[in-house]
Protein backbone atom coordinates (compact mmCIF):
# COMPACT_ATOMS: atom_id res chain seq x y z
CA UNK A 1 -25.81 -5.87 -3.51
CA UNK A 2 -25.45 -7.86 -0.37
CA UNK A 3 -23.36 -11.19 -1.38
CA UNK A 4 -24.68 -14.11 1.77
CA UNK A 5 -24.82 -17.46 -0.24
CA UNK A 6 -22.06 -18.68 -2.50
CA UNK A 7 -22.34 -21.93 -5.09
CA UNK A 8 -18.95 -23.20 -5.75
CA UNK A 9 -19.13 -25.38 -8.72
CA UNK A 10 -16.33 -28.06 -8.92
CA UNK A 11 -15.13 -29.88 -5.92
CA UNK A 12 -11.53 -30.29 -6.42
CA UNK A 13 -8.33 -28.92 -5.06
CA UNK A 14 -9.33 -25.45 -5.80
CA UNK A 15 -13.16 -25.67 -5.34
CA UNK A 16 -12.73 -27.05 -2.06
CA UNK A 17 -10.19 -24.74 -1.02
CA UNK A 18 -12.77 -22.10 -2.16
CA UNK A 19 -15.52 -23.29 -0.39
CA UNK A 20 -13.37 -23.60 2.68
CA UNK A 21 -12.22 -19.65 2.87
CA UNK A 22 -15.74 -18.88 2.06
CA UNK A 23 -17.84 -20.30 4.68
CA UNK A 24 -14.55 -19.60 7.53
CA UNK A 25 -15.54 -15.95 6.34
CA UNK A 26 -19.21 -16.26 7.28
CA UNK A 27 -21.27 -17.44 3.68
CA UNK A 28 -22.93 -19.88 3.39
CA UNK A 29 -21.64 -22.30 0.44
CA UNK A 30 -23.50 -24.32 -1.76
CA UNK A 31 -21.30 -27.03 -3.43
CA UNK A 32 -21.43 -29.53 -6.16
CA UNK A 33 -19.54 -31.92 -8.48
CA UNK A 34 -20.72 -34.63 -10.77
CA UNK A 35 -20.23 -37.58 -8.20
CA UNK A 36 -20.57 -38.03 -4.65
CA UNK A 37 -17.39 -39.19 -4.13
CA UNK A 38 -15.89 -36.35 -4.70
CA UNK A 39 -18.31 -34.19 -2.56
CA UNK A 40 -17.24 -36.37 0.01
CA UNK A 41 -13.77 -35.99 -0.48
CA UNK A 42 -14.11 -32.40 -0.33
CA UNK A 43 -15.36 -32.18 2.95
CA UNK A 44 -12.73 -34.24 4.57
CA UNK A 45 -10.34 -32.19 2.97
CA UNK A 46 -12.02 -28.86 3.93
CA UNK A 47 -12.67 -29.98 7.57
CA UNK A 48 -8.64 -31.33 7.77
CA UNK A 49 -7.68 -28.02 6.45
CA UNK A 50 -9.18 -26.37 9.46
CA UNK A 51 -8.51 -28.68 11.92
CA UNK A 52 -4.59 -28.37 10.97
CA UNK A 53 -5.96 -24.33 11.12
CA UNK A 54 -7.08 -24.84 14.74
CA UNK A 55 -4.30 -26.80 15.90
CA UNK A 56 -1.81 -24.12 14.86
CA UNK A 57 -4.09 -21.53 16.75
CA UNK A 58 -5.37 -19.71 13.90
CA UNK A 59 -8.81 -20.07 14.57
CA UNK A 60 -10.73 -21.59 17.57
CA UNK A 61 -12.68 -25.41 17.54
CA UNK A 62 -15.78 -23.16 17.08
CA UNK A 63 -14.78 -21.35 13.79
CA UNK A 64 -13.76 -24.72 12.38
CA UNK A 65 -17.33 -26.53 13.46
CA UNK A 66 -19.21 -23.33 12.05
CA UNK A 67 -17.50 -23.49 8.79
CA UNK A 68 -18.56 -26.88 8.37
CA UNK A 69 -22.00 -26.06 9.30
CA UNK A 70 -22.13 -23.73 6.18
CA UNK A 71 -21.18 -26.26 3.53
CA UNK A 72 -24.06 -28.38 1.91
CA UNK A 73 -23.45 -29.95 -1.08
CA UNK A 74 -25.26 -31.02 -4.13
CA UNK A 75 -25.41 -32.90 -6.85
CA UNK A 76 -27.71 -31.20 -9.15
CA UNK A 77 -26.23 -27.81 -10.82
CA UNK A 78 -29.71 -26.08 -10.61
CA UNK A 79 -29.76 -25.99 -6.83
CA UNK A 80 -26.88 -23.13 -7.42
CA UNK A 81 -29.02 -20.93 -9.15
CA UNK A 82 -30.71 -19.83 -5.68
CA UNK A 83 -27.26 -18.73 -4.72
CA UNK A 84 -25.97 -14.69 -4.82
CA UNK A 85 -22.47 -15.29 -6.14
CA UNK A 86 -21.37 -18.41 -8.25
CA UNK A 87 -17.87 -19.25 -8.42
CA UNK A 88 -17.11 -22.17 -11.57
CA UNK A 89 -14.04 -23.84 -10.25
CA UNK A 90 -14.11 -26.58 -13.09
CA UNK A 91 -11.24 -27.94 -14.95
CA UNK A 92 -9.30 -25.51 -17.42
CA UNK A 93 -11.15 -26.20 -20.60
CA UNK A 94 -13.50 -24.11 -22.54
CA UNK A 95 -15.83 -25.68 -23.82
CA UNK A 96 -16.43 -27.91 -20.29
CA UNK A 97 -16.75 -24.18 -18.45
CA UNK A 98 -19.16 -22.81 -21.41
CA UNK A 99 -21.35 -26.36 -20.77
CA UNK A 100 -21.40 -25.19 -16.88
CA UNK A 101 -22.94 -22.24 -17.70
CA UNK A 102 -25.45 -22.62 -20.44
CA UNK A 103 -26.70 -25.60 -18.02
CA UNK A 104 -27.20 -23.07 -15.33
CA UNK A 105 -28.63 -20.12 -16.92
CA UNK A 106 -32.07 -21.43 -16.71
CA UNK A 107 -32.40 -21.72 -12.79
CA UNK A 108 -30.42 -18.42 -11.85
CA UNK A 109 -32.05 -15.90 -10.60
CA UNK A 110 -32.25 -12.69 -11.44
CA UNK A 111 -29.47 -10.94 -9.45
CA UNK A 112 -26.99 -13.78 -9.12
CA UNK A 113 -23.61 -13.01 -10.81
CA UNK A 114 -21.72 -15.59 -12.12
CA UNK A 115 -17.78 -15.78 -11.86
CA UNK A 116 -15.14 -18.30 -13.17
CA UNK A 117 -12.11 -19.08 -11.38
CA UNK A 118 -10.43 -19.66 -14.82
CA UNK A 119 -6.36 -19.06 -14.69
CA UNK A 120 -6.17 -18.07 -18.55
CA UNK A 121 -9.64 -17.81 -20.23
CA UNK A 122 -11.13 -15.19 -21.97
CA UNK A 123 -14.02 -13.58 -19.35
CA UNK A 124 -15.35 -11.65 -22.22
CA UNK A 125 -15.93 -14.84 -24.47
CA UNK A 126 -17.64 -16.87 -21.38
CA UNK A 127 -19.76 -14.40 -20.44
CA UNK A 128 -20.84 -13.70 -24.04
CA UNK A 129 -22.07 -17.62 -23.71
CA UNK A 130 -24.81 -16.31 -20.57
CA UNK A 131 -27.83 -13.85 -20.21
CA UNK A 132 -25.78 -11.44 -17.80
CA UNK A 133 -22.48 -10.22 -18.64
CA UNK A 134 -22.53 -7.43 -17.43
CA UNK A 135 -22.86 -9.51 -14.16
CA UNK A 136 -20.17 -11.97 -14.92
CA UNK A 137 -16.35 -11.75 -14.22
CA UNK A 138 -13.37 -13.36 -13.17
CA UNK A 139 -12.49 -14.51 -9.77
CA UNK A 140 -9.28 -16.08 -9.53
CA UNK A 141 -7.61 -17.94 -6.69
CA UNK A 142 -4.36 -18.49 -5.96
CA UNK A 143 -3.72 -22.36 -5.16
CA UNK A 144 -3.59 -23.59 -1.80
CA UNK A 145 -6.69 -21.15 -1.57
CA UNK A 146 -6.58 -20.69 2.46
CA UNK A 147 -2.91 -20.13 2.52
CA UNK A 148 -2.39 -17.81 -0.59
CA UNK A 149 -3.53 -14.28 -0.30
CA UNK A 150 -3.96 -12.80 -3.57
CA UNK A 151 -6.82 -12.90 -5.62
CA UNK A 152 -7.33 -12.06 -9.46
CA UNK A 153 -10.63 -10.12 -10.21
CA UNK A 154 -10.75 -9.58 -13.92
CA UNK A 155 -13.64 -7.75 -15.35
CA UNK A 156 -14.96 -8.65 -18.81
CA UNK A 157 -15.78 -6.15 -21.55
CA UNK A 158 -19.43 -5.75 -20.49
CA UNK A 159 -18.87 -6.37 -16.77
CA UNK A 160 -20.49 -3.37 -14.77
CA UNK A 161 -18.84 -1.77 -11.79
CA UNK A 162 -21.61 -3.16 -9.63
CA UNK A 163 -20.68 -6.34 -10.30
CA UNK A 164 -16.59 -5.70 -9.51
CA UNK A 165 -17.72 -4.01 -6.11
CA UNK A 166 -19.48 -6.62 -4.56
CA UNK A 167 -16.62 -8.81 -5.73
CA UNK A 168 -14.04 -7.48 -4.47
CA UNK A 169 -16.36 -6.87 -1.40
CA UNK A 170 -16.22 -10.77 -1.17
CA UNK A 171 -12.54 -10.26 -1.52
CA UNK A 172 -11.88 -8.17 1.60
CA UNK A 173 -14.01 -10.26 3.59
CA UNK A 174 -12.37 -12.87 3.20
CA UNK A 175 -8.94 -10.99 4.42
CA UNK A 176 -7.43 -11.50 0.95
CA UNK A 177 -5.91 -9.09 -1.29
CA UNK A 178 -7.85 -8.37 -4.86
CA UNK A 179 -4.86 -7.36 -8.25
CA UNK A 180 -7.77 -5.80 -10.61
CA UNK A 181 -6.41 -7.60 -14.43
CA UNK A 182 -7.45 -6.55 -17.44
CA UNK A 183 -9.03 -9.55 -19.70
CA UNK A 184 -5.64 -10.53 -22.07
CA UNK A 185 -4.64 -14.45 -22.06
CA UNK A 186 -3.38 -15.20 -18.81
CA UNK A 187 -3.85 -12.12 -16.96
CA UNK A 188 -1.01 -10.92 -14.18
CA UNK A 189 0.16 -14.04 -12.18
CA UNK A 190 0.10 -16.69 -14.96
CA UNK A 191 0.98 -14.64 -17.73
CA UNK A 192 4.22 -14.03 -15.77
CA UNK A 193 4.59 -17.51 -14.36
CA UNK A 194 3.50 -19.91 -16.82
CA UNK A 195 6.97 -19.01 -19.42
CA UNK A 196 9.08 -19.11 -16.66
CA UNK A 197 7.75 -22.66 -15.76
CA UNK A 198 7.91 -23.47 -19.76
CA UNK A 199 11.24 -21.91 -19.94
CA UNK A 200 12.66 -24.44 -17.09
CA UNK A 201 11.14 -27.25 -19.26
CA UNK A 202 12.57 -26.11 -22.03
CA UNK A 203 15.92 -25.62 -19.95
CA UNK A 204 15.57 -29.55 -18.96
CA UNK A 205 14.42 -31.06 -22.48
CA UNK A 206 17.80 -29.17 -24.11
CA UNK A 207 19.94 -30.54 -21.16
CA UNK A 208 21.24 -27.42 -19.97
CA UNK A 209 20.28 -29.28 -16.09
CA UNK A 210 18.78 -31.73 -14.72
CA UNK A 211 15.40 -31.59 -12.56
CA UNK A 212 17.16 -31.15 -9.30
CA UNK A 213 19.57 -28.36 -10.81
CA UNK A 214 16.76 -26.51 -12.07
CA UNK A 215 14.91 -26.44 -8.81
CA UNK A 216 17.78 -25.73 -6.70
CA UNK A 217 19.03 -23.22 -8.52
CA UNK A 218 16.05 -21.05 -8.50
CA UNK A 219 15.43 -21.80 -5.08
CA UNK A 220 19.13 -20.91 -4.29
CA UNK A 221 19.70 -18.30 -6.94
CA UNK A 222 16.42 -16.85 -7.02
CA UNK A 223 15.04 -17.02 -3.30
CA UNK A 224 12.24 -18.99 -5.00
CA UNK A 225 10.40 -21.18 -2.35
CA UNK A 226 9.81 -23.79 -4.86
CA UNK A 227 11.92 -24.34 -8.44
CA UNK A 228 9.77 -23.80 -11.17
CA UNK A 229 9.28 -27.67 -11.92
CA UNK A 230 8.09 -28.55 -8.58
CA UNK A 231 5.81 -26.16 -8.69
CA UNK A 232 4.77 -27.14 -12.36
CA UNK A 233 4.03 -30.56 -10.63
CA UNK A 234 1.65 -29.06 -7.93
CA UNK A 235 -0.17 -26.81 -10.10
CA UNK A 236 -0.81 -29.56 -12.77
CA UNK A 237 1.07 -30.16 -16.10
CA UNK A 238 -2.29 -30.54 -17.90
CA UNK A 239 -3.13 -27.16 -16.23
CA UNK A 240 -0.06 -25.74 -17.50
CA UNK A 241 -0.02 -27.03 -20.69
CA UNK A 242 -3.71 -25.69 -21.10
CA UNK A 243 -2.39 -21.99 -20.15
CA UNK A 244 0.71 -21.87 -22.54
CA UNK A 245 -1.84 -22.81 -25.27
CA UNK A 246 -4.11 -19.82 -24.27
CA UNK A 247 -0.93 -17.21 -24.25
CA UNK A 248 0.22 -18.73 -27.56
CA UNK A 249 -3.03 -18.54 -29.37
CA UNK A 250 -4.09 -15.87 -27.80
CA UNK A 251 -1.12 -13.63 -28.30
CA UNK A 252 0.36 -15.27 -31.78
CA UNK A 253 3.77 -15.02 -30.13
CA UNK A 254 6.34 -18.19 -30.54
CA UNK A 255 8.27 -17.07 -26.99
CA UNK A 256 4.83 -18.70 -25.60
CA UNK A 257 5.31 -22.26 -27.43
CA UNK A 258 4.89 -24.85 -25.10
CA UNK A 259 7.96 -26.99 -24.71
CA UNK A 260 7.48 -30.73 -26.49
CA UNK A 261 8.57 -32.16 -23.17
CA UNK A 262 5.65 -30.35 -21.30
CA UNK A 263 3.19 -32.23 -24.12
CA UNK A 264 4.71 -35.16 -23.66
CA UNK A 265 4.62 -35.50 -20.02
CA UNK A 266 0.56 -34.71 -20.47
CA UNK A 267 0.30 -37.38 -22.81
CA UNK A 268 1.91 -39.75 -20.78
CA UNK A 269 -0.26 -38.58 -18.05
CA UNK A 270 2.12 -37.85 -15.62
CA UNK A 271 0.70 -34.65 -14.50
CA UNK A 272 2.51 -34.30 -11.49
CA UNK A 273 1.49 -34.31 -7.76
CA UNK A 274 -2.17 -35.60 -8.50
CA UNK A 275 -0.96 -38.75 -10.47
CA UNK A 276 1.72 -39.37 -8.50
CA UNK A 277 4.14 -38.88 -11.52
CA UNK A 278 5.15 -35.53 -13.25
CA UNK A 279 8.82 -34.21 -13.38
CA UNK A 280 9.15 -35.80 -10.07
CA UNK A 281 7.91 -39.71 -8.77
CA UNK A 282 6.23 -39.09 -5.73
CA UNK A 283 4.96 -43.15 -5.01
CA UNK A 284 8.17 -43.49 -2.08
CA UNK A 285 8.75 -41.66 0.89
CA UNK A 286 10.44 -39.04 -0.96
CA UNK A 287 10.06 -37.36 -4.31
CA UNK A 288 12.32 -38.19 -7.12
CA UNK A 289 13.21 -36.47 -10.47
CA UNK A 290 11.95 -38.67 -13.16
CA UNK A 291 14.71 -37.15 -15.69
């Protein structure tokens, strides 16, 4: 099947940065949130994305004005159900995602496949929550989504090769590059990443190093263009707390217990870039390690 309009549901960091690669590559998007606010704040992030795009010369004034032309948003979760492709780009819990899509199944039609942009949730156990899995799968960006390249497409147990095709379809349209994961906690990138991240907490919480050792010496040692707690920060602590819980349920394995210091940063809610507070204090000019 031919894949033209795209719902993104969720208009945050990542469903905005969705929503922006998508309509640059010629679909139109349909996208919605549960406030208008938010909507709103999308869009000015989307259309600064490009502009700082078109000021660097990677696309013209034209591409950038198109793209915006593309986006319409709404606030009613039914309007996506007109759409070929939805992408669920909701916050990493279950039971919100499962809500998402039990809401939706009514108003889809009948050739629409659904995706999740989950980092770490079962595909097989979401889709068995719809009337299609067969044409359900993952479809996971890489965060910033115009800058990173890679994308995740994870097929389900019942997910048909139709389905994968015009996916990854989607994929090379977009001028990204599709890893095919099987459906085990975490998949590839996160099931790699995530303990190393953990294993730098757990390296600050025993005092092995402080915050800036850490980082620098991964960055130094490593060639890593972030340490692993910066980059813990920028992802989201909540988000990575939420994955190291998937890979140590999922898996039964203790080397995937998240550190205490991780769950206690969470419950403090210092959760990194987006509160202004996470292993670093980013309210002054310049960021500085909270421990």
């Amino acid at each position: 099947m031919e894949i033209q309009k795209v719902g993104v549901i969720g208009a945050g960091q990542m469903g905005n940065g969705i929503a922006h690669v998508m309509a640059l590559a010629g679909y139109d998007v349909l996208l919605t949130d549960i406030s208008q606010q938010a909507l709103d704040a999308a869009l000015s992030t989307v259309r600064g994305n490009l502009a700082r795009q078109a000021g660097r010369g990677k696309i013209s004034e034209a591409d950038m004005e198109a793209a915006m032309a593309r986006i319409s948003t709404t606030l009613t979760l039914g309007d996506l159900g007109q759409t070929d492709l939805v992408i669920e780009a909701a916050t990493e819990r279950e039971a919100v995602k499962q809500a998402i899509f039990e809401d939706l199944q009514p108003h889809l039609l009948p050739h629409t496949i659904l995706t999740s942009n989950t980092s770490s949730i079962s595909i097989t156990r979401l889709a068995s929550r719809t009337d299609r899995p067969e044409r359900f799968m993952g479809f996971h960006f890489m965060n910033p989504v115009p800058v990173m390249q890679l994308v995740e497409l994870i097929r389900g147990i019942a997910t048909d090769e139709e389905t994968f095709a015009a996916c990854k379809a989607v994929v090379d349209k977009l001028g990204k590059t599709a890893a095919s994961a099987e459906d085990f906690p975490a998949f590839i990138v996160n099931r790699i990443l995530m303990p190393m991240i953990n294993e730098a907490v757990y390296t600050l919480y025993e005092g092995v190093g402080n915050v800036r050792s850490i980082d620098e010496s991964m960055k130094l040692g490593a060639n890593h263009p972030m340490g692993p707690l910066e980059l813990a920060d920028f992802i989201g602590l909540d988000t990575c707390l939420a994955i190291m819980n998937v890979l140590h349920d999922g898996l039964a394995d203790t080397k995937y217990r998240p550190c205490p210091l991780l769950t206690k940063y969470v419950e403090a809610g210092w959760l990194g870039r987006k509160t202004q507070r996470g292993f670093y204090d980013y309210r002054g000019e310049v960021p500085v390690p909270t421990r």
